[in-house]
N, C-alpha and C. Protein backbone atom coordinates (compact mmCIF):
# COMPACT_ATOMS: atom_id res chain seq x y z
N UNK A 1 78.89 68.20 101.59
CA UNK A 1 80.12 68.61 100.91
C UNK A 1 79.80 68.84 99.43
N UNK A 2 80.53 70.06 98.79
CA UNK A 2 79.93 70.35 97.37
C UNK A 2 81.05 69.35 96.62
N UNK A 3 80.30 69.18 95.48
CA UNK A 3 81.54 68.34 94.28
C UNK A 3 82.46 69.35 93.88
N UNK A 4 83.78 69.30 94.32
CA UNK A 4 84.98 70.27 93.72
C UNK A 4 84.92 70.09 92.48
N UNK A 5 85.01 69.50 91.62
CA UNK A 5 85.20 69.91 90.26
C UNK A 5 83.69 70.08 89.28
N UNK A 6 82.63 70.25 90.13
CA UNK A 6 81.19 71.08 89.81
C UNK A 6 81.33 72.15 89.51
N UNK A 7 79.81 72.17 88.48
CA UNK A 7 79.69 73.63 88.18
C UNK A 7 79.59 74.87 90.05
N UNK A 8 79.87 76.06 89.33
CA UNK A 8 79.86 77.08 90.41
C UNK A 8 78.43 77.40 90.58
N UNK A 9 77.42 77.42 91.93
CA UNK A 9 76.30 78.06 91.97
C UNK A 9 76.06 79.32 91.79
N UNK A 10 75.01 80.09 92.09
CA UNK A 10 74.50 81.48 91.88
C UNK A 10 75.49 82.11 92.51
N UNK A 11 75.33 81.83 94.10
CA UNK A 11 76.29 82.63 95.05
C UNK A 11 77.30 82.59 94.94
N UNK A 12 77.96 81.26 94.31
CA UNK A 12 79.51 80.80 94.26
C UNK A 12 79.78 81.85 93.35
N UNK A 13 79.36 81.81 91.96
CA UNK A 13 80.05 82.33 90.84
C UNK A 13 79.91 84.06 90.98
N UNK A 14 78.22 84.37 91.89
CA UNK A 14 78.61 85.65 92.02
C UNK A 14 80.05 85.93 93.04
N UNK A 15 80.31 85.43 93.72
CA UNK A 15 81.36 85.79 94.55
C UNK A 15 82.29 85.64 93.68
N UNK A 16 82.90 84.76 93.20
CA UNK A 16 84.32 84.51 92.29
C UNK A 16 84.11 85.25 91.31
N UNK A 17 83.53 86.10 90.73
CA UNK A 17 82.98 87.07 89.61
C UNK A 17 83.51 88.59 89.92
N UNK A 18 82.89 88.93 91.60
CA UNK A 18 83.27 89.90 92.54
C UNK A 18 84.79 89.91 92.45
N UNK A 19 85.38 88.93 93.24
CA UNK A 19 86.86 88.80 93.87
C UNK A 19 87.15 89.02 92.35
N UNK A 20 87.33 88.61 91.30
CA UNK A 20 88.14 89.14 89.74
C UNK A 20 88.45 90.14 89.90
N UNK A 21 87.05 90.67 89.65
CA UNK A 21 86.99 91.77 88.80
C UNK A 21 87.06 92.87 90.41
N UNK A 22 87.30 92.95 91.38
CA UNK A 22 87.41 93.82 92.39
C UNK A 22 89.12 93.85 92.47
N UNK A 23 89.41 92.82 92.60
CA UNK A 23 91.20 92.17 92.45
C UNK A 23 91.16 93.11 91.42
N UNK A 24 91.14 93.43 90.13
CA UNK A 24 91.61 93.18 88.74
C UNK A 24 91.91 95.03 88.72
N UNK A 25 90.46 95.35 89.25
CA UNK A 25 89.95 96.64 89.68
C UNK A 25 91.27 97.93 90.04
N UNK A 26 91.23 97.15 90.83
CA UNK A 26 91.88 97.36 92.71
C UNK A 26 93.58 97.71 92.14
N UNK A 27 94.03 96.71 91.67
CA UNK A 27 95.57 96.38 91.43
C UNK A 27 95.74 97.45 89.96
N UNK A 28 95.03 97.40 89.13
CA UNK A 28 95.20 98.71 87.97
C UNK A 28 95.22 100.03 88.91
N UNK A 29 94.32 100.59 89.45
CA UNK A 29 94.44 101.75 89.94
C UNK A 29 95.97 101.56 91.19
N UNK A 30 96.39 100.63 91.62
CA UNK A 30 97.33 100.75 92.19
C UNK A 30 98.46 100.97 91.01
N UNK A 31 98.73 99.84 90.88
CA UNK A 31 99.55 100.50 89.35
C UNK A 31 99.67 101.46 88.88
N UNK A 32 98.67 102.16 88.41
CA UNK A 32 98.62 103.56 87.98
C UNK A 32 99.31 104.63 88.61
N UNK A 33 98.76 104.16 90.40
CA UNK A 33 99.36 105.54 91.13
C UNK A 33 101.08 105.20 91.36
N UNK A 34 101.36 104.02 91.34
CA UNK A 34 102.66 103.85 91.75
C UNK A 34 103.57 104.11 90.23
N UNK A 35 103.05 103.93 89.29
CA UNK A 35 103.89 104.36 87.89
C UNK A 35 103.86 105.79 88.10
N UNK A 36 103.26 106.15 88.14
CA UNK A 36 102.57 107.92 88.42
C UNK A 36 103.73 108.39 89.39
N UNK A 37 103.70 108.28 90.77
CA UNK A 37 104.26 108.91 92.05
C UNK A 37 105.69 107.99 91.91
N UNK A 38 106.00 106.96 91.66
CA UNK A 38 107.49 106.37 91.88
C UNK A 38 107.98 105.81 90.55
N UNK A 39 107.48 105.89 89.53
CA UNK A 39 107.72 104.81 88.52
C UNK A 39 107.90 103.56 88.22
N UNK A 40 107.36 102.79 89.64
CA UNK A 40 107.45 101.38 90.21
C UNK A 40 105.95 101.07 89.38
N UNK A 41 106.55 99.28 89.38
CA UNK A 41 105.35 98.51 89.07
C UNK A 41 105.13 97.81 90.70
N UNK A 42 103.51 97.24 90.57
CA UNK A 42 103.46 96.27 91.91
C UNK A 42 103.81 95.63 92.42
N UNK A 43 104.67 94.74 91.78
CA UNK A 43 105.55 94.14 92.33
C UNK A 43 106.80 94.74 92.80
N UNK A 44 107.12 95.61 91.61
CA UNK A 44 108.45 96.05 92.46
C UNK A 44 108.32 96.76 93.69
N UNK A 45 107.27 97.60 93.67
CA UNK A 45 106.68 98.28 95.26
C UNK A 45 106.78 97.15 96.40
N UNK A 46 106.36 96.19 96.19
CA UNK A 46 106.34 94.67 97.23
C UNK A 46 107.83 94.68 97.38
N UNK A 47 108.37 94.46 96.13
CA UNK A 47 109.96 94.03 96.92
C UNK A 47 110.84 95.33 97.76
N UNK A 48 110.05 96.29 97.69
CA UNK A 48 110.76 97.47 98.79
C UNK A 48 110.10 97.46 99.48
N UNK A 49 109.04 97.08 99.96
CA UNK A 49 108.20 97.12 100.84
C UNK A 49 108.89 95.94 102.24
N UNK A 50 108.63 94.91 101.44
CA UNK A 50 109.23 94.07 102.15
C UNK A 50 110.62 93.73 102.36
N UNK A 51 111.55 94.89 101.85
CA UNK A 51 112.77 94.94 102.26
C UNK A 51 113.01 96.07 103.57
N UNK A 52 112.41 97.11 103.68
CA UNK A 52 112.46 98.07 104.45
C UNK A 52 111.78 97.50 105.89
N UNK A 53 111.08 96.18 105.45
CA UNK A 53 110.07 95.49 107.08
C UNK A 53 111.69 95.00 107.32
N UNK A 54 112.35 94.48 106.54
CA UNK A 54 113.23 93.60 107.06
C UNK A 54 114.28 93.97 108.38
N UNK A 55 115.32 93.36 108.69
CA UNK A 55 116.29 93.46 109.78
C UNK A 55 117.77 93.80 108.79
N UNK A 56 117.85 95.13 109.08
CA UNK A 56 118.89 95.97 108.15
C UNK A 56 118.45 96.49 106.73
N UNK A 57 117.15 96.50 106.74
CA UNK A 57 116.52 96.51 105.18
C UNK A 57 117.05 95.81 103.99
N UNK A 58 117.43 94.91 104.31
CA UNK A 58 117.68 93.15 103.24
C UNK A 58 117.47 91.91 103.81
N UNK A 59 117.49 91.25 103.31
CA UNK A 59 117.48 90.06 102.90
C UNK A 59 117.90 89.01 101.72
N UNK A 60 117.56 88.13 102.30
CA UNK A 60 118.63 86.68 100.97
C UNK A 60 117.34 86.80 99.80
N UNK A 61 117.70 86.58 98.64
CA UNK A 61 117.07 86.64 97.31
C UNK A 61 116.31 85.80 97.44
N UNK A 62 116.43 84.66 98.18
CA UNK A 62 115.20 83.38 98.32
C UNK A 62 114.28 83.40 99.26
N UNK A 63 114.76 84.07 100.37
CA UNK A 63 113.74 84.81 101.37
C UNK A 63 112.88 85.44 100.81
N UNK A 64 113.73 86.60 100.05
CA UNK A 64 112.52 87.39 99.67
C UNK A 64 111.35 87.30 98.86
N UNK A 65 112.24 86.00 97.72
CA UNK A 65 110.82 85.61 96.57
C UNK A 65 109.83 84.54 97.52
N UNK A 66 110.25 83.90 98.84
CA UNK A 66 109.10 83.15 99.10
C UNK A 66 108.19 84.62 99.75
N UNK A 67 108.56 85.52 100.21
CA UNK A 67 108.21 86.73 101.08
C UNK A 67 107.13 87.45 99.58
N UNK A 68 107.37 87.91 98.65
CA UNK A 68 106.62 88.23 97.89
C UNK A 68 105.49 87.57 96.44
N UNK A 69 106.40 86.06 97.24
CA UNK A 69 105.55 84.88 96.27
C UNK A 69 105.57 84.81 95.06
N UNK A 70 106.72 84.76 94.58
CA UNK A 70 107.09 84.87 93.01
C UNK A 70 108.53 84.05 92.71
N UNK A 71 108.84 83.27 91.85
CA UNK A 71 109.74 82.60 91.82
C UNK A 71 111.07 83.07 91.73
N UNK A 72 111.81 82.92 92.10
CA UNK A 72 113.58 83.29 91.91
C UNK A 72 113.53 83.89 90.81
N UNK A 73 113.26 83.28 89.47
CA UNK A 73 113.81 84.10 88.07
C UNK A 73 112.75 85.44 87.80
N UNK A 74 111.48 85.39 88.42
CA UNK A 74 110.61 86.33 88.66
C UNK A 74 111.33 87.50 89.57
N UNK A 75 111.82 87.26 90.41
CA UNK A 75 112.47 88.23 91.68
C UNK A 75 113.94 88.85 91.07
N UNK A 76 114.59 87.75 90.28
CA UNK A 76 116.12 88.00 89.77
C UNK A 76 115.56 89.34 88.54
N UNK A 77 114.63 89.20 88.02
CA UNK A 77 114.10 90.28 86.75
C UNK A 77 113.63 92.18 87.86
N UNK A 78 112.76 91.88 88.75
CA UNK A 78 112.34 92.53 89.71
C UNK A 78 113.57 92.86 90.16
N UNK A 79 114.18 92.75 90.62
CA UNK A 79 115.30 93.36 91.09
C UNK A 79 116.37 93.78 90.07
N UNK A 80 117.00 93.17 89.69
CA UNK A 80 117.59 93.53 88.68
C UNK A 80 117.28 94.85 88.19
N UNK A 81 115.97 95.24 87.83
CA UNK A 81 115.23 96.32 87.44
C UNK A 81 115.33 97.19 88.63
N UNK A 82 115.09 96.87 89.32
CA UNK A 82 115.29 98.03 91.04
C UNK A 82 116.93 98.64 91.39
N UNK A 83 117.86 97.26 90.84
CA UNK A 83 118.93 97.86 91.11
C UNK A 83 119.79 98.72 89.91
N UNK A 84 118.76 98.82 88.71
CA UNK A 84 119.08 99.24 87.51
C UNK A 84 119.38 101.19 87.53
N UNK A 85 117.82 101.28 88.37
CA UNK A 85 116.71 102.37 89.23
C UNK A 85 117.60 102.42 90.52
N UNK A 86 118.94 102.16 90.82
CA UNK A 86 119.34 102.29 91.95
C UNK A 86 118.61 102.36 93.59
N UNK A 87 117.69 101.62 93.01
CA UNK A 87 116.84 101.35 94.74
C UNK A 87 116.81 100.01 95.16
N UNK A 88 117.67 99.38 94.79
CA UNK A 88 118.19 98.07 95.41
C UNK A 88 119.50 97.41 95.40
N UNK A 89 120.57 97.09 95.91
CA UNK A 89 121.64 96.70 95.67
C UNK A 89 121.91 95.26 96.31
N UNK A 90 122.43 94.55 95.54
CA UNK A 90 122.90 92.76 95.59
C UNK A 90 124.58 93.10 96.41
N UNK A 91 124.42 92.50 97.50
CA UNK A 91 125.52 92.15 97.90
C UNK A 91 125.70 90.17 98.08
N UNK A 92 127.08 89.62 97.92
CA UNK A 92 127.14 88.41 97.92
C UNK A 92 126.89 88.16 99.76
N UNK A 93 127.16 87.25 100.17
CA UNK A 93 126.48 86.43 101.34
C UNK A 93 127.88 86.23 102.21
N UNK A 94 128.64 86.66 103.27
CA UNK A 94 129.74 86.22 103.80
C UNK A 94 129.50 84.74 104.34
N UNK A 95 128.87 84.67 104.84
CA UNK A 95 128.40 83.27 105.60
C UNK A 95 127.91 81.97 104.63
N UNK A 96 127.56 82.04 103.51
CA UNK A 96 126.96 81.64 102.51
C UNK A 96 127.04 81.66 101.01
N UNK A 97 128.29 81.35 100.43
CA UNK A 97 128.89 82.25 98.74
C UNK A 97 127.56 81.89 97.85
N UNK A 98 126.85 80.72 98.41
CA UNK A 98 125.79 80.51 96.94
C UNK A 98 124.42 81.50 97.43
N UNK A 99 124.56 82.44 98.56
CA UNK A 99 123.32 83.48 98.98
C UNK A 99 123.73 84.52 98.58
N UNK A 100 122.66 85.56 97.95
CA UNK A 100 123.07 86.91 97.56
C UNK A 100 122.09 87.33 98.55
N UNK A 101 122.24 89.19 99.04
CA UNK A 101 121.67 89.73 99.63
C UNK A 101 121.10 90.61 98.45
N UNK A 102 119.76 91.34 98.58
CA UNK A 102 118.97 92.41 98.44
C UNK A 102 119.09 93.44 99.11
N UNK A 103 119.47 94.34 99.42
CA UNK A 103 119.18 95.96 100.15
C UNK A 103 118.77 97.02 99.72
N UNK A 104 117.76 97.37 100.43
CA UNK A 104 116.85 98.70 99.94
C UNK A 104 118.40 100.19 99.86
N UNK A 105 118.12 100.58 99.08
CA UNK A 105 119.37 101.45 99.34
C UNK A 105 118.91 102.65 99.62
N UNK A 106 119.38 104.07 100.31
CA UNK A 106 118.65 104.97 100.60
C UNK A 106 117.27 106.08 99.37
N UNK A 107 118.13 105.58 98.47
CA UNK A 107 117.01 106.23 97.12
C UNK A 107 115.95 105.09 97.12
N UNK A 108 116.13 104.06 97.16
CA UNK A 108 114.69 103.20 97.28
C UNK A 108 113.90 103.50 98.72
N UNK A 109 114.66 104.03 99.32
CA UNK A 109 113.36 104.21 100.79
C UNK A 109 112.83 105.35 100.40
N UNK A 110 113.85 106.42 100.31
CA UNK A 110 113.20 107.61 99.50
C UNK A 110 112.10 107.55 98.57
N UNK A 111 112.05 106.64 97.47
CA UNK A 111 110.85 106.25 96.25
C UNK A 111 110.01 105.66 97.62
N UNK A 112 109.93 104.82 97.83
CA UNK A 112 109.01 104.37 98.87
C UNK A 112 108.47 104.99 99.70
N UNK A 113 109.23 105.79 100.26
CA UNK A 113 107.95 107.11 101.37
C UNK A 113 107.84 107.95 100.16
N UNK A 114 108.35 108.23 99.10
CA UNK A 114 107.20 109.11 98.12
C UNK A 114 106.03 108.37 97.34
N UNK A 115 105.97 107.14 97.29
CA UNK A 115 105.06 106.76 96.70
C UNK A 115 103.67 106.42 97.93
N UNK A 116 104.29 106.16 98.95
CA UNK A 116 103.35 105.06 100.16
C UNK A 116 101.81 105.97 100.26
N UNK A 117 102.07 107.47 100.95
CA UNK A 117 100.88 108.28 100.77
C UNK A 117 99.90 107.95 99.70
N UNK A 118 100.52 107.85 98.72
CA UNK A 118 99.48 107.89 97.41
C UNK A 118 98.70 106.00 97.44
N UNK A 119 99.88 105.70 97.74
CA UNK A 119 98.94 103.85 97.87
C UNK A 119 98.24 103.69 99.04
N UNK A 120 98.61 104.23 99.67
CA UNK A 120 97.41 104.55 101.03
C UNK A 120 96.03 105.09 100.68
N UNK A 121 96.34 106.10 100.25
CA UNK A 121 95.49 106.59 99.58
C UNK A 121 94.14 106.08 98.98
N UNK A 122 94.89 105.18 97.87
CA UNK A 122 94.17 104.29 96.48
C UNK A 122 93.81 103.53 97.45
N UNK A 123 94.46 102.48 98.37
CA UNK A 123 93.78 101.37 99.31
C UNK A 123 92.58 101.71 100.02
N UNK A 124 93.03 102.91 100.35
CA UNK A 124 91.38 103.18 101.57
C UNK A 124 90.14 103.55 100.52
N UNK A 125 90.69 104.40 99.32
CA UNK A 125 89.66 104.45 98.85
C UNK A 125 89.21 103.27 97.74
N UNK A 126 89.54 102.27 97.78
CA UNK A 126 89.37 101.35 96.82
C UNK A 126 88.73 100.34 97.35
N UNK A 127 89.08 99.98 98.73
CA UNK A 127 88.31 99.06 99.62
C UNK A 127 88.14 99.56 100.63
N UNK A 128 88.67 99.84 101.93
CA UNK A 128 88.52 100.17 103.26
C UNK A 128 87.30 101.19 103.04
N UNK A 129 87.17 102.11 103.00
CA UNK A 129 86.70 102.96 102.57
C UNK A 129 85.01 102.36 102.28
N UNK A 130 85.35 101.28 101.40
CA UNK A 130 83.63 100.76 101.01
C UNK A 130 82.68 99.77 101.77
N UNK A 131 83.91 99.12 102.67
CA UNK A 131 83.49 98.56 103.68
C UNK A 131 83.15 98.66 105.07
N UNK A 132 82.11 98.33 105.81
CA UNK A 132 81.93 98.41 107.12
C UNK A 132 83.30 97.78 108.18
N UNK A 133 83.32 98.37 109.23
CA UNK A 133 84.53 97.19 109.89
C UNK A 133 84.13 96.20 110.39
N UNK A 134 82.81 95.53 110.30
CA UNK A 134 82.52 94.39 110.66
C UNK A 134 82.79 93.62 109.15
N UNK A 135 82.79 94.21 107.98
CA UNK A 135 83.36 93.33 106.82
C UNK A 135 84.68 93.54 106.62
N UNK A 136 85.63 94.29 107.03
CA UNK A 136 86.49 94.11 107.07
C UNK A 136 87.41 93.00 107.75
N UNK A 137 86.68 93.17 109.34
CA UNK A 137 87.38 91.94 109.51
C UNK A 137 86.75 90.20 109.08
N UNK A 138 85.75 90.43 108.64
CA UNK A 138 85.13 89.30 108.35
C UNK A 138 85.87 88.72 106.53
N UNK A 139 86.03 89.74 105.65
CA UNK A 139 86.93 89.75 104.57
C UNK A 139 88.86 89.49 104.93
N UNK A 140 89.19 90.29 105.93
CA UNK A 140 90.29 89.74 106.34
C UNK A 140 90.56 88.25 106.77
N UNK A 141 89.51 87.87 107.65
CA UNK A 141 89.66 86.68 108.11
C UNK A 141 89.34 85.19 106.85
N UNK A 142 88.41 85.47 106.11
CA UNK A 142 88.44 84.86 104.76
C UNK A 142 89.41 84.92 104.10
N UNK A 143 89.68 85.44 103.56
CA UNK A 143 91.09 86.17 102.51
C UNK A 143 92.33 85.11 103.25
N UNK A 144 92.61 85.65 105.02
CA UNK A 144 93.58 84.71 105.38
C UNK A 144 93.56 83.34 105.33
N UNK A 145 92.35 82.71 105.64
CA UNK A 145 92.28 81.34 105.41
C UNK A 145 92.34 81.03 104.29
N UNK A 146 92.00 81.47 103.30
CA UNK A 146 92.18 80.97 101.64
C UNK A 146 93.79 81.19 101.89
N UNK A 147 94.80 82.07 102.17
CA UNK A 147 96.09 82.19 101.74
C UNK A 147 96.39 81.20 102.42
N UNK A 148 96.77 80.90 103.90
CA UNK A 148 96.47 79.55 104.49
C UNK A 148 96.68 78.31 103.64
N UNK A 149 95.55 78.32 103.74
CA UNK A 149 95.22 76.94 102.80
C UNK A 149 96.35 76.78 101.26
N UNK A 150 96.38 77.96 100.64
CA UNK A 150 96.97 77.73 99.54
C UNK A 150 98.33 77.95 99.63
N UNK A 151 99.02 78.29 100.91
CA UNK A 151 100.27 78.29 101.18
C UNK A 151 100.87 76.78 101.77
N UNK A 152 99.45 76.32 102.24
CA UNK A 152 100.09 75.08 102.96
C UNK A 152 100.68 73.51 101.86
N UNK A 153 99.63 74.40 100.49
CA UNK A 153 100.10 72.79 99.58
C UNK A 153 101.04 72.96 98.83
């Protein structure tokens, strides 16, 4: 077993060096294309993304920030901004007065299939694209166990 709070080895630090700066990489050129093609930032792309997976294309405001992993006052700013941009609208909760709903509204699906091509795009060519599919799924399956793990504490 290595000492967790040890220095990083050769391999360690080259890897955590990689994941940065490939992450860091990766997410600017996404950015770029989504300011570019929708005028969305990354996150806000996530919160339509994962409103349009949903059942009626919404969901409760607390659903969704555990769904895009960002805290309530993080998600209340994010949206807010989406529904500013009329591609998201807050309805209150019938079943629930202290739940608000999120809904993609038809101009946010619209921004969303105009932007998706182009992030497709940037994804394949940013990673898929550089990898074999035997590292793909071998990077997928890593990647998930680290989220895993860091979702469970």
């Amino acid at each position: 077993m290595t000492d967790a709070g040890g220095p990083l080895d050769g391999r360690e630090l080259r890897t955590w060096l990689a994941f940065l700066a490939a992450g860091h990489l990766i997410d600017h050129k996404i950015e770029r294309q989504l300011k570019r093609d929708g005028g969305l930032s990354h996150p806000e792309f996530e919160v339509l993304v994962k409103l349009r997976m949903a059942e009626g294309n919404r969901l409760r405001m607390s659903d969704l920030a555990r769904q895009v992993m960002v805290t309530k006052s993080r998600l209340t700013y994010q949206v807010t901004q989406l529904e500013r941009a009329g591609l998201v609208k807050r309805t209150g909760c019938k079943s629930d007065r202290r739940s608000v709903w999120a809904e993609l509204t038809p101009e946010g699906a619209a921004t969303l299939d105009r932007v998706r091509p182009g992030h497709r795009r940037v994804v394949r060519e940013t990673l898929i694209d550089v990898l074999s599919p035997e590292e793909i799924d071998l990077l997928g399956d890593a990647l998930s166990r680290v989220a895993d793990r860091l979702r469970s504490r």
